[in-house]
PDB file of N, CA and C in Angstrom:
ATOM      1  N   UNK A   1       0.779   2.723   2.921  1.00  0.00           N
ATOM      2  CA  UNK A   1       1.491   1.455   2.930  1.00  0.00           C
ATOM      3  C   UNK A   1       2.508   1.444   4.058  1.00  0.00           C
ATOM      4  N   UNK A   2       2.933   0.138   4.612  1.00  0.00           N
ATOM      5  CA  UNK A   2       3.718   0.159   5.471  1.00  0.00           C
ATOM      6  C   UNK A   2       4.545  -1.210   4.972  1.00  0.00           C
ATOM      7  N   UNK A   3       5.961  -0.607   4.726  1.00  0.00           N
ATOM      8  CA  UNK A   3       7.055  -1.677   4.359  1.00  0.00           C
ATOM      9  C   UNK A   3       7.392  -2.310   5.304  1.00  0.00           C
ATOM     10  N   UNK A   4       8.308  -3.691   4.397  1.00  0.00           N
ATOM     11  CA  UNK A   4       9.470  -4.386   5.713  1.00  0.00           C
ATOM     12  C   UNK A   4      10.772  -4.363   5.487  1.00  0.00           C
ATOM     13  N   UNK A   5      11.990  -3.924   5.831  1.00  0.00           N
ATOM     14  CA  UNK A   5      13.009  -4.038   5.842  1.00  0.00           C
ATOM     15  C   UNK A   5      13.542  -5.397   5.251  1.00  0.00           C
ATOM     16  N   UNK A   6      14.573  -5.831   4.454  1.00  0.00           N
ATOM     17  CA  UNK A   6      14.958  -7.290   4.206  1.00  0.00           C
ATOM     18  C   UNK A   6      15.508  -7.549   5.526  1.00  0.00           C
ATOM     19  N   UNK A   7      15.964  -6.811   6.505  1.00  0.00           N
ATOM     20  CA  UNK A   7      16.571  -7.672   7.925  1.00  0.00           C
ATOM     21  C   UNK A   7      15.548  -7.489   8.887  1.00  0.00           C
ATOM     22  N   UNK A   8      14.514  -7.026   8.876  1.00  0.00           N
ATOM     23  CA  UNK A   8      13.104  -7.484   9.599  1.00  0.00           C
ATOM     24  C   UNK A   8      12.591  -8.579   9.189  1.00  0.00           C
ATOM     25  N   UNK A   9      12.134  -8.978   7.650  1.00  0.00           N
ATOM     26  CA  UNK A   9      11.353 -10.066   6.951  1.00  0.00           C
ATOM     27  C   UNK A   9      12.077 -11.232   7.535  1.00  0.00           C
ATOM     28  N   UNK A  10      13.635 -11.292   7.294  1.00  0.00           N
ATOM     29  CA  UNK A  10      14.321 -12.383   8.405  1.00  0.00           C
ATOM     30  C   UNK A  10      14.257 -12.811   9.459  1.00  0.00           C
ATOM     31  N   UNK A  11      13.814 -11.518  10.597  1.00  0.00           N
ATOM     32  CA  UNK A  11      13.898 -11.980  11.984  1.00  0.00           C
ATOM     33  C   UNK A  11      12.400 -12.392  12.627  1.00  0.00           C
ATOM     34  N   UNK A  12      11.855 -11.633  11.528  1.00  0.00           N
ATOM     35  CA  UNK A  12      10.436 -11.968  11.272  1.00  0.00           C
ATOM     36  C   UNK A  12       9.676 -13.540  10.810  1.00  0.00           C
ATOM     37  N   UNK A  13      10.488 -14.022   9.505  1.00  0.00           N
ATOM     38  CA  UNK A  13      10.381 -15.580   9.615  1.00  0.00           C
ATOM     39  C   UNK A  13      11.209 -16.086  10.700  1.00  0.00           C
ATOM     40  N   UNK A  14      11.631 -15.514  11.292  1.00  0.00           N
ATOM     41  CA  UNK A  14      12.938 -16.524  12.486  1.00  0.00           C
ATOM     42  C   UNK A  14      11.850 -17.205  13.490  1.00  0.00           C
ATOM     43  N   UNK A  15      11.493 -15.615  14.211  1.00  0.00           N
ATOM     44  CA  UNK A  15      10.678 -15.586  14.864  1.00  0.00           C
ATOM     45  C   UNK A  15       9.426 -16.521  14.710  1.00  0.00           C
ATOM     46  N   UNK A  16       8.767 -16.188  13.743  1.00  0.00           N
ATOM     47  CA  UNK A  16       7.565 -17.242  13.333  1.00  0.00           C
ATOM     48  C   UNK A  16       7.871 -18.849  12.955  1.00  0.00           C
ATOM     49  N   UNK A  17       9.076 -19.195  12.701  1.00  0.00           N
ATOM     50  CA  UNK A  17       9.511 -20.562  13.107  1.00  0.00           C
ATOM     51  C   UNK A  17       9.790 -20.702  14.775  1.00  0.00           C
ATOM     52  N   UNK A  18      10.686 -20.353  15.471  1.00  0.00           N
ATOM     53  CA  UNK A  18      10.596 -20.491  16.473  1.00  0.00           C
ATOM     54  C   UNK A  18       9.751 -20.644  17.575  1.00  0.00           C
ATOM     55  N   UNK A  19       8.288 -19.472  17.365  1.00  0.00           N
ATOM     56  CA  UNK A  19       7.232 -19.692  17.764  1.00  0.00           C
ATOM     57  C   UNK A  19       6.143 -20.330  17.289  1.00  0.00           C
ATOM     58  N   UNK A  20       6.503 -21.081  16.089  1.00  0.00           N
ATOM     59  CA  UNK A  20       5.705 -22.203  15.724  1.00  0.00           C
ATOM     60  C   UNK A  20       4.184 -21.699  15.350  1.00  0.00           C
ATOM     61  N   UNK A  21       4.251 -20.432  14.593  1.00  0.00           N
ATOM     62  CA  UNK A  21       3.048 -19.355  14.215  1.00  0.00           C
ATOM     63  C   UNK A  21       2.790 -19.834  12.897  1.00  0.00           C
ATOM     64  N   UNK A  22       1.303 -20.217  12.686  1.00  0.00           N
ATOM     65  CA  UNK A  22       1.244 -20.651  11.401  1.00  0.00           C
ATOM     66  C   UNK A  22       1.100 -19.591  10.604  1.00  0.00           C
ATOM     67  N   UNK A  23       0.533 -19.865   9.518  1.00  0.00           N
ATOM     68  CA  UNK A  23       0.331 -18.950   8.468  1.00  0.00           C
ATOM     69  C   UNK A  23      -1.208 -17.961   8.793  1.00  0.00           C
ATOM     70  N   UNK A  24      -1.852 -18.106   9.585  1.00  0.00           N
ATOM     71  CA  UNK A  24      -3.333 -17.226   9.855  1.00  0.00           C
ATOM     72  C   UNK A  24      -2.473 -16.265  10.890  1.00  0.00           C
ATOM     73  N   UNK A  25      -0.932 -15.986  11.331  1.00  0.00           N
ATOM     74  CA  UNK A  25      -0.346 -15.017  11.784  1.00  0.00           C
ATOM     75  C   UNK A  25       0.152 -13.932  10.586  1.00  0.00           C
ATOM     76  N   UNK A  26      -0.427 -12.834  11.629  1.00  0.00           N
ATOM     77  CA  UNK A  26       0.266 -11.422  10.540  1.00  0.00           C
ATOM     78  C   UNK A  26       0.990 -10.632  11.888  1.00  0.00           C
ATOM     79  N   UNK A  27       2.001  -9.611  11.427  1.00  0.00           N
ATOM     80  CA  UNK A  27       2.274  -8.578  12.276  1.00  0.00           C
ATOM     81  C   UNK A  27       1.397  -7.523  12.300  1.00  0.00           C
ATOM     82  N   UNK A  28       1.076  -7.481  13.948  1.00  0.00           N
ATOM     83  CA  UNK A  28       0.281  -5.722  14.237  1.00  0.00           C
ATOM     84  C   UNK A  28       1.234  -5.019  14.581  1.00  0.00           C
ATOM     85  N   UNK A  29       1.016  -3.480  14.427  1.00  0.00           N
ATOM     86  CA  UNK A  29       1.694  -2.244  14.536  1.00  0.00           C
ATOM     87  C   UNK A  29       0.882  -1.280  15.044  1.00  0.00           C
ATOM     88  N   UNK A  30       1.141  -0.768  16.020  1.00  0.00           N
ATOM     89  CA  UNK A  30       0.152   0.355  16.602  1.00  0.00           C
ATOM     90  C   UNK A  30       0.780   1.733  17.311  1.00  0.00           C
ATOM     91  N   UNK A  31       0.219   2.285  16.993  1.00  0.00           N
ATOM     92  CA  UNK A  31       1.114   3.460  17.673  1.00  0.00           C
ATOM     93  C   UNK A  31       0.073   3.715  19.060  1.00  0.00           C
ATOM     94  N   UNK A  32       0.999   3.911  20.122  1.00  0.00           N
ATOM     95  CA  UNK A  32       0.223   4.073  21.506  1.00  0.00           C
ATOM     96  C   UNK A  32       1.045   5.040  22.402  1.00  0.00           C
ATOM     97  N   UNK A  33       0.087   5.879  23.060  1.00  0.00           N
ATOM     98  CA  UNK A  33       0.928   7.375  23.986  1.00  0.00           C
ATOM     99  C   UNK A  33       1.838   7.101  25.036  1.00  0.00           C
ATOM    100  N   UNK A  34       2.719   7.680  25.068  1.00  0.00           N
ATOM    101  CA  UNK A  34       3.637   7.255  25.963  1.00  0.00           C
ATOM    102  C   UNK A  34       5.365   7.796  25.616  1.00  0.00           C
ATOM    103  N   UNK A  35       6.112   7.288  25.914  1.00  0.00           N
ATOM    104  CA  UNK A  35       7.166   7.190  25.579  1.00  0.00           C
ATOM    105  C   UNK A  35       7.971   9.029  25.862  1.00  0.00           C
ATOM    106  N   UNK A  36       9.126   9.096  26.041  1.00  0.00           N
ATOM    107  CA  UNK A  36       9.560  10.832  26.782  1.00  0.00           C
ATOM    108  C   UNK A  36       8.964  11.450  25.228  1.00  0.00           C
ATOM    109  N   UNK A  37       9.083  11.268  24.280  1.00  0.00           N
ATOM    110  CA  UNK A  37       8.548  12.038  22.550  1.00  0.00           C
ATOM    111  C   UNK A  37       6.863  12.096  22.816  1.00  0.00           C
ATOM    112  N   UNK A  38       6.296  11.358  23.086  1.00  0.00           N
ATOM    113  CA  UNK A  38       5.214  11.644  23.650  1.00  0.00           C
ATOM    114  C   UNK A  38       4.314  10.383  22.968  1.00  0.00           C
ATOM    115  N   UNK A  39       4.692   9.903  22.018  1.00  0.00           N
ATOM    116  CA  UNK A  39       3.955   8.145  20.941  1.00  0.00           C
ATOM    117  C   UNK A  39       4.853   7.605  20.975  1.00  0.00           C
ATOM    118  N   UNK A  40       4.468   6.084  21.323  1.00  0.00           N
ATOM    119  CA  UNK A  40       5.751   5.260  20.717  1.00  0.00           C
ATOM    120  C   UNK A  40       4.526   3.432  19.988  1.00  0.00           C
ATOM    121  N   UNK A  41       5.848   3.651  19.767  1.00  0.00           N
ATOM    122  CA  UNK A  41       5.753   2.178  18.518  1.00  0.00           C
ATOM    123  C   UNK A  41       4.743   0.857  19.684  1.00  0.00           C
ATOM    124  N   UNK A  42       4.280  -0.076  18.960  1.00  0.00           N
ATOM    125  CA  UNK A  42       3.719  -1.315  19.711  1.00  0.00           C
ATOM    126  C   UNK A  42       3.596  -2.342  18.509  1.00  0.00           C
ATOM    127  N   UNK A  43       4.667  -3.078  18.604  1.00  0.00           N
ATOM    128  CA  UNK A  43       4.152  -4.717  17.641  1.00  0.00           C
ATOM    129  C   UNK A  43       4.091  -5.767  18.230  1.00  0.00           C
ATOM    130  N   UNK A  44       3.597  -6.742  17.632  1.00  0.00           N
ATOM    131  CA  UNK A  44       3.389  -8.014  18.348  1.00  0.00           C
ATOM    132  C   UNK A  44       3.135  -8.922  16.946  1.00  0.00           C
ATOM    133  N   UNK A  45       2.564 -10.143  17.286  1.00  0.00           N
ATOM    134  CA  UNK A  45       2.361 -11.320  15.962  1.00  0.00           C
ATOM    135  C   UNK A  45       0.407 -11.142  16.876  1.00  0.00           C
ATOM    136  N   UNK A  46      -0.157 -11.453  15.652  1.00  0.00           N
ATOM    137  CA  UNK A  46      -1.579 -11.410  15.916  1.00  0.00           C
ATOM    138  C   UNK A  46      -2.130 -12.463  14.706  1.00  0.00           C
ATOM    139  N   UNK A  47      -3.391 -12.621  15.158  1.00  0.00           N
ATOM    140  CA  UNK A  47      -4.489 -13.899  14.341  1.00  0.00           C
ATOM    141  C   UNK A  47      -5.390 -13.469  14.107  1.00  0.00           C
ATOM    142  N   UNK A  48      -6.290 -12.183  14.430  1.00  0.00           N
ATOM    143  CA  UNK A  48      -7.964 -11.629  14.694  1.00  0.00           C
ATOM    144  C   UNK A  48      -7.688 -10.310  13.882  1.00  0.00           C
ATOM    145  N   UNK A  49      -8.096 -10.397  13.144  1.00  0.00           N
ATOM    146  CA  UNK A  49      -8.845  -8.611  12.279  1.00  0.00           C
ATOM    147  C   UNK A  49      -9.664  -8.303  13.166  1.00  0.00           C
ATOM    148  N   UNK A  50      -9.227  -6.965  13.411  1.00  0.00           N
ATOM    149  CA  UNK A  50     -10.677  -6.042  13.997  1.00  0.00           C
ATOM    150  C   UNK A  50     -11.324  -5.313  13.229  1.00  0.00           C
ATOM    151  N   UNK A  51     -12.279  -4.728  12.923  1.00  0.00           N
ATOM    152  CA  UNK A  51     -13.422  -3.888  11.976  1.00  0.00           C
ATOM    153  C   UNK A  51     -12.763  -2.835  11.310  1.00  0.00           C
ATOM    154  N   UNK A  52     -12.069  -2.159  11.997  1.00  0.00           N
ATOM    155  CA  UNK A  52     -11.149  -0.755  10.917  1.00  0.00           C
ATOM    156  C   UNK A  52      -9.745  -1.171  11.304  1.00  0.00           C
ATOM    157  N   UNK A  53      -9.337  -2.872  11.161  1.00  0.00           N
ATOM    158  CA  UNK A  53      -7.881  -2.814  10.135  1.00  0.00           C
ATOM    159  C   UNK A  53      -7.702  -2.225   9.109  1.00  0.00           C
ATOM    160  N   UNK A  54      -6.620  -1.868   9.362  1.00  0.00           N
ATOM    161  CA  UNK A  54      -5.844  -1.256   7.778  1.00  0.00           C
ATOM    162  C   UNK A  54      -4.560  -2.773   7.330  1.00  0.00           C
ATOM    163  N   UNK A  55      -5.088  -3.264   6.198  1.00  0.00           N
ATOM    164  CA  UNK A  55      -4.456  -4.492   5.600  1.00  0.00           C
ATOM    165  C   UNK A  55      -3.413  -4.150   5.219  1.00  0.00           C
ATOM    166  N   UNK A  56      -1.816  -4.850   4.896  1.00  0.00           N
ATOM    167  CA  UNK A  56      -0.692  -4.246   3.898  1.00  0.00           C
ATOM    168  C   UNK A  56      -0.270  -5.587   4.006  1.00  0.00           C
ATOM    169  N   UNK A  57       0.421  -5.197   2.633  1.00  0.00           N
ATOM    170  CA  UNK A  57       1.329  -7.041   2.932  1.00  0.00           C
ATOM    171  C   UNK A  57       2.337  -5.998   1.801  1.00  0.00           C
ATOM    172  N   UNK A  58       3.943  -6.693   2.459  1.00  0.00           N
ATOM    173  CA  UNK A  58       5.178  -6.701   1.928  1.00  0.00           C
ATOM    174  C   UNK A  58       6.264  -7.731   1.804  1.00  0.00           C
ATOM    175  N   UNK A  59       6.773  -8.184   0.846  1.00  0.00           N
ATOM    176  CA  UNK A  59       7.652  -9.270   0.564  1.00  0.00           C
ATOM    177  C   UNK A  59       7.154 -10.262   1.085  1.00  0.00           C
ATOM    178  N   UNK A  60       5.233 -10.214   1.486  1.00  0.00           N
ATOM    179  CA  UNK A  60       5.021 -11.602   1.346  1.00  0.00           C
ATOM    180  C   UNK A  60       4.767 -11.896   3.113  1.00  0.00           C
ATOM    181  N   UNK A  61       4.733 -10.757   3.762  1.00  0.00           N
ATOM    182  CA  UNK A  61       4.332 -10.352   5.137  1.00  0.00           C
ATOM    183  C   UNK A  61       3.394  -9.917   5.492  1.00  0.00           C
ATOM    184  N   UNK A  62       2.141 -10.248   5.948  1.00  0.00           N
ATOM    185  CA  UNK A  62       0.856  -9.159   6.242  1.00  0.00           C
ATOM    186  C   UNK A  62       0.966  -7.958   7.555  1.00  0.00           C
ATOM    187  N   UNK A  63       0.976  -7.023   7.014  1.00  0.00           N
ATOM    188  CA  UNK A  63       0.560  -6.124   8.324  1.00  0.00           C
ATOM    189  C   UNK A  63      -0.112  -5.566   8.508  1.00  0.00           C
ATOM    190  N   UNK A  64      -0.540  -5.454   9.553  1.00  0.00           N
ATOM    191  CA  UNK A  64      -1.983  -5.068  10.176  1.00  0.00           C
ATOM    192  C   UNK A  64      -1.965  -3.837  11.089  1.00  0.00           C
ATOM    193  N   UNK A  65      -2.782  -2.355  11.002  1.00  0.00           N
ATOM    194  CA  UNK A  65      -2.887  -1.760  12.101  1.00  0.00           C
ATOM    195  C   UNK A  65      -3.759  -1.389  12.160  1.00  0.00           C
ATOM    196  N   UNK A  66      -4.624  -0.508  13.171  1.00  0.00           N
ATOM    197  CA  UNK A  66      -5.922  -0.027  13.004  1.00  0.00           C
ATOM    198  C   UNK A  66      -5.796   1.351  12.733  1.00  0.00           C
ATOM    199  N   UNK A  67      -6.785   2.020  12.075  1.00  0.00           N
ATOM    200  CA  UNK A  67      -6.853   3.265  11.647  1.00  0.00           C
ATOM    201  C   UNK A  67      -6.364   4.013  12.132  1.00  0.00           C
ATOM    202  N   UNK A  68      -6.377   4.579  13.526  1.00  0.00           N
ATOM    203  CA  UNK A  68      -5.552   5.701  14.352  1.00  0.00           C
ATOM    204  C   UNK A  68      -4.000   5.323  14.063  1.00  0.00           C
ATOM    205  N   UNK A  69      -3.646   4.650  14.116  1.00  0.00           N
ATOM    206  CA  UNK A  69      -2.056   4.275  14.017  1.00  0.00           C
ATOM    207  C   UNK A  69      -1.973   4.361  13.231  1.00  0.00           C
ATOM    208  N   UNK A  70      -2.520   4.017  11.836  1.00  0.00           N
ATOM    209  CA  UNK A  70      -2.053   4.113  10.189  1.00  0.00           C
ATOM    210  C   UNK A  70      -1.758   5.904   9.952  1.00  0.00           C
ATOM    211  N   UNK A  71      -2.299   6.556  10.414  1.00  0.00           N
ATOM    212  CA  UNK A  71      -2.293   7.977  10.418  1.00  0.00           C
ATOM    213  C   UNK A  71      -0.812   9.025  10.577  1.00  0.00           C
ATOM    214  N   UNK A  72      -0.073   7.597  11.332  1.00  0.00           N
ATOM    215  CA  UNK A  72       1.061   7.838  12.138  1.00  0.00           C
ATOM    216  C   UNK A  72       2.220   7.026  11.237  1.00  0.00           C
ATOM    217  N   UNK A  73       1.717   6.008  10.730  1.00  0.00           N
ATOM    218  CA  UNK A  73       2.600   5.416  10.436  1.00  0.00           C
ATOM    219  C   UNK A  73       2.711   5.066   8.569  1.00  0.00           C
ATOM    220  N   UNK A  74       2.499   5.879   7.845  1.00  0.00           N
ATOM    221  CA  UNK A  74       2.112   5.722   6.763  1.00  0.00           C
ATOM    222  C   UNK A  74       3.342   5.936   6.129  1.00  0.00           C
ATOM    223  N   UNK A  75       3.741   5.006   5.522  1.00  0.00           N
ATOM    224  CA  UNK A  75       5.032   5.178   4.511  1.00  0.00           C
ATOM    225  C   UNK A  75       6.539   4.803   5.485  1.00  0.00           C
ATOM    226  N   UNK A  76       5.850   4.216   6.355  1.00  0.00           N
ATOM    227  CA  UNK A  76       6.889   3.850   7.601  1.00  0.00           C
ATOM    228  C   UNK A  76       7.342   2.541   7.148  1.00  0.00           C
ATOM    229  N   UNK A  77       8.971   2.071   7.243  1.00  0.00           N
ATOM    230  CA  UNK A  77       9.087   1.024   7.408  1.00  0.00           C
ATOM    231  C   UNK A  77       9.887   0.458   8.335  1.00  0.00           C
ATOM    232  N   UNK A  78       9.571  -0.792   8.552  1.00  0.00           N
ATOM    233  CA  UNK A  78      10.142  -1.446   9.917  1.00  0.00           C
ATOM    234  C   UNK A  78      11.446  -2.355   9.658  1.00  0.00           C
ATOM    235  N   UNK A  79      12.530  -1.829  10.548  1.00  0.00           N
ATOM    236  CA  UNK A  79      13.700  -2.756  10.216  1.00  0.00           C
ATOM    237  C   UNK A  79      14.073  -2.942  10.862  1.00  0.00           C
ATOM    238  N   UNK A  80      15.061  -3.929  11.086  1.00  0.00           N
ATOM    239  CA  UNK A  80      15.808  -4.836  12.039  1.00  0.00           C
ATOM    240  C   UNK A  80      17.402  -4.927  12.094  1.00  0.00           C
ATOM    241  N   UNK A  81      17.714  -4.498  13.646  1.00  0.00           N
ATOM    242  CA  UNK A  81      19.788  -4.162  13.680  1.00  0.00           C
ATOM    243  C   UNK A  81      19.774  -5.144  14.754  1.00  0.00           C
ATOM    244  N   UNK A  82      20.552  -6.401  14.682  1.00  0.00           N
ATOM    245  CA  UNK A  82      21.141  -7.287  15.091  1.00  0.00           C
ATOM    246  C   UNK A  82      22.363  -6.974  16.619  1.00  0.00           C
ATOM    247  N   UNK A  83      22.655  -7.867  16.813  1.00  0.00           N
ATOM    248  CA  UNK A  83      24.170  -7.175  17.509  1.00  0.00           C
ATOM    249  C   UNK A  83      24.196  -6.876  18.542  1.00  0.00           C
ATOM    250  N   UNK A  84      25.564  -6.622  19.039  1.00  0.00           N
ATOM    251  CA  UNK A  84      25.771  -6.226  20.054  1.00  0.00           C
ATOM    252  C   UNK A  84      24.817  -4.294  20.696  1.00  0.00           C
ATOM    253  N   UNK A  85      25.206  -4.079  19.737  1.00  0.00           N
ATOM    254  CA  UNK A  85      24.850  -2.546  19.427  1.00  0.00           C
ATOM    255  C   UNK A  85      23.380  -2.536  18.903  1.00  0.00           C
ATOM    256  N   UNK A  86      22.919  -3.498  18.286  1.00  0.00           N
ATOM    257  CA  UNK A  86      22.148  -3.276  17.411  1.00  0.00           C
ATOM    258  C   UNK A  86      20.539  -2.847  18.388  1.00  0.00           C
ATOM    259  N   UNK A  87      19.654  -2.488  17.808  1.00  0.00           N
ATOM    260  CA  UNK A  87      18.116  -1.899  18.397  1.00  0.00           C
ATOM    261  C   UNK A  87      17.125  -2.646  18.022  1.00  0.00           C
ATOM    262  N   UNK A  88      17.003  -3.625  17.634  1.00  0.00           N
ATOM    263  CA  UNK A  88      16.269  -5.112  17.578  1.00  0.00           C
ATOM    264  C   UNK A  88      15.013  -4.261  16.553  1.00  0.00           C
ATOM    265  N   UNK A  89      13.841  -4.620  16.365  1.00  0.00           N
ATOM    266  CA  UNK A  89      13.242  -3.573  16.077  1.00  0.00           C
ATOM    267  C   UNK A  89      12.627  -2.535  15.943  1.00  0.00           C
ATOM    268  N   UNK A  90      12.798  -1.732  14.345  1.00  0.00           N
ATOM    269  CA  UNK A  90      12.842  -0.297  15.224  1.00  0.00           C
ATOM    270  C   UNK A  90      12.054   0.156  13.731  1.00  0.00           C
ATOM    271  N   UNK A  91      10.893   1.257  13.686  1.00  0.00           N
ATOM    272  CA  UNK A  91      10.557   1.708  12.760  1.00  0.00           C
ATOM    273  C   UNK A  91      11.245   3.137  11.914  1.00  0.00           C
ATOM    274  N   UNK A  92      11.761   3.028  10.828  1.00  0.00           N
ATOM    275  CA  UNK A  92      11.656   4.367  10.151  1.00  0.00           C
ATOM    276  C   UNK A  92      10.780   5.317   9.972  1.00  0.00           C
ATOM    277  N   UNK A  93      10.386   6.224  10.137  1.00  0.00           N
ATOM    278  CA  UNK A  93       9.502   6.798  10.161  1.00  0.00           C
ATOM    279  C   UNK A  93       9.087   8.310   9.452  1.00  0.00           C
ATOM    280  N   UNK A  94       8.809   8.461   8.675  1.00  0.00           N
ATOM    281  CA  UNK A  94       8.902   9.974   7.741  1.00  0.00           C
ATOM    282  C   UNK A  94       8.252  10.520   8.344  1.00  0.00           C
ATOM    283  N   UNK A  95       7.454  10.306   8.774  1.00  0.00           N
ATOM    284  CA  UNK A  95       5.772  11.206   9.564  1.00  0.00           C
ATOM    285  C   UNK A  95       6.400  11.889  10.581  1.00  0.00           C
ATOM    286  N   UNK A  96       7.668  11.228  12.138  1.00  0.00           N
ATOM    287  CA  UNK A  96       8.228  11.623  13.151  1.00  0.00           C
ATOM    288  C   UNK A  96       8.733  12.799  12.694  1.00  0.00           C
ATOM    289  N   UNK A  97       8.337  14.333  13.268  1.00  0.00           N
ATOM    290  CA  UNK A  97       9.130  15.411  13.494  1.00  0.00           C
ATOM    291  C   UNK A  97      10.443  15.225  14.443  1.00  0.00           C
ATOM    292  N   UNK A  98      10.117  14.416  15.815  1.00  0.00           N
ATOM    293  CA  UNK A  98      11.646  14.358  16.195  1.00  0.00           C
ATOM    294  C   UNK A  98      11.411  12.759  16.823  1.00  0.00           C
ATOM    295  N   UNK A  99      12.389  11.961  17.699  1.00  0.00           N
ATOM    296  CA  UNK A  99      12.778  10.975  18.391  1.00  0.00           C
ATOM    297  C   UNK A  99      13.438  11.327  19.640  1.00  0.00           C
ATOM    298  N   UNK A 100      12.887  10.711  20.346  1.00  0.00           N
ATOM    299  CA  UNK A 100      14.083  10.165  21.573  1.00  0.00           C
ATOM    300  C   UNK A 100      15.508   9.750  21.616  1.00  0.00           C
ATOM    301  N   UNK A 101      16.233   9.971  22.359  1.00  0.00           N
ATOM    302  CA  UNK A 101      17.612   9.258  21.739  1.00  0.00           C
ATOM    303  C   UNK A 101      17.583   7.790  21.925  1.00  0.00           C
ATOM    304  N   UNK A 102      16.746   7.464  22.272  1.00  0.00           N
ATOM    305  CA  UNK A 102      16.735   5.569  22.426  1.00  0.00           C
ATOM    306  C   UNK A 102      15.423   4.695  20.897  1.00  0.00           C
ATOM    307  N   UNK A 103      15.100   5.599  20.724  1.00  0.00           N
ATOM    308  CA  UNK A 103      14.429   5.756  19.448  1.00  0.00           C
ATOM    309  C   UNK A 103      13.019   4.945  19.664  1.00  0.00           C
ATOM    310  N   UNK A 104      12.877   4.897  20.974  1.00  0.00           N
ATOM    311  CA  UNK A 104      11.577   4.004  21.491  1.00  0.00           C
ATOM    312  C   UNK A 104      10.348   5.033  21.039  1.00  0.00           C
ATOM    313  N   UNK A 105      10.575   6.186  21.100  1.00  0.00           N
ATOM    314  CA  UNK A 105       9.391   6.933  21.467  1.00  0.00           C
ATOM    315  C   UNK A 105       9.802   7.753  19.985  1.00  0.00           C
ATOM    316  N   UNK A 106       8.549   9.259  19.545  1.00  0.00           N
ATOM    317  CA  UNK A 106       8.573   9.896  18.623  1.00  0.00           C
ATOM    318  C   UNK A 106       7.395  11.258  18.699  1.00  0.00           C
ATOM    319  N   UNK A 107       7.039  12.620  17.975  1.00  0.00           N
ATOM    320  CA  UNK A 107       6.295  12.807  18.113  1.00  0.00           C
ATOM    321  C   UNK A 107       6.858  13.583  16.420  1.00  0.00           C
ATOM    322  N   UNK A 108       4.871  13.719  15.950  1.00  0.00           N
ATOM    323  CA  UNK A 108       4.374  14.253  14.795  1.00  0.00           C
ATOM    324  C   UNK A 108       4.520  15.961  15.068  1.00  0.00           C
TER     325      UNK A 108
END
């Protein structure tokens, strides 16, 4: 399973009003190589299932990733820090052995 933060689900409907995303929008999540940790995070708003989605829905949010990323991201949840300071969004992650100090990146 992959949760949502109550201050993600917010910026998350913000967002999907603002961009005028109907309801056949879900969030994707993918984990992709890169980043100084060596994986980092990838979301976006999406419309198309591909063949080995992995389905989740939380507080009423669908999320979507494909199998290789679910591997990575299982029991992860995604939340949202506002602000001056704040890191817009950013996943929790139990699976990450360590992070980057900018928290973009991670490795297992």
């Amino acid at each position: 399973m992959i949760y949502i933060a109550d201050e993600a689900l917010e910026k998350i409907h913000e967002i999907q009003t603002q961009e005028n995303l109907g309801t056949d929008f879900f969030v994707r999540v993918s984990v992709v190589s890169g980043g100084c940790s060596g994986l980092s995070y990838k979301m976006d708003f999406d419309n198309e299932l591909l063949p080995n989605d992995q389905v989740f829905e939380d507080k009423g949010i669908k999320i979507v990733t494909d199998l290789k990323s679910f591997l990575y991201l299982f029991d992860t949840t995604l939340s949202f820090s506002g602000g001056l300071s704040g890191k817009g969004f950013y996943f929790e992650n139990p699976n990450a052995s360590r992070t980057c100090g900018c928290g973009e990146s991670f490795a297992v």
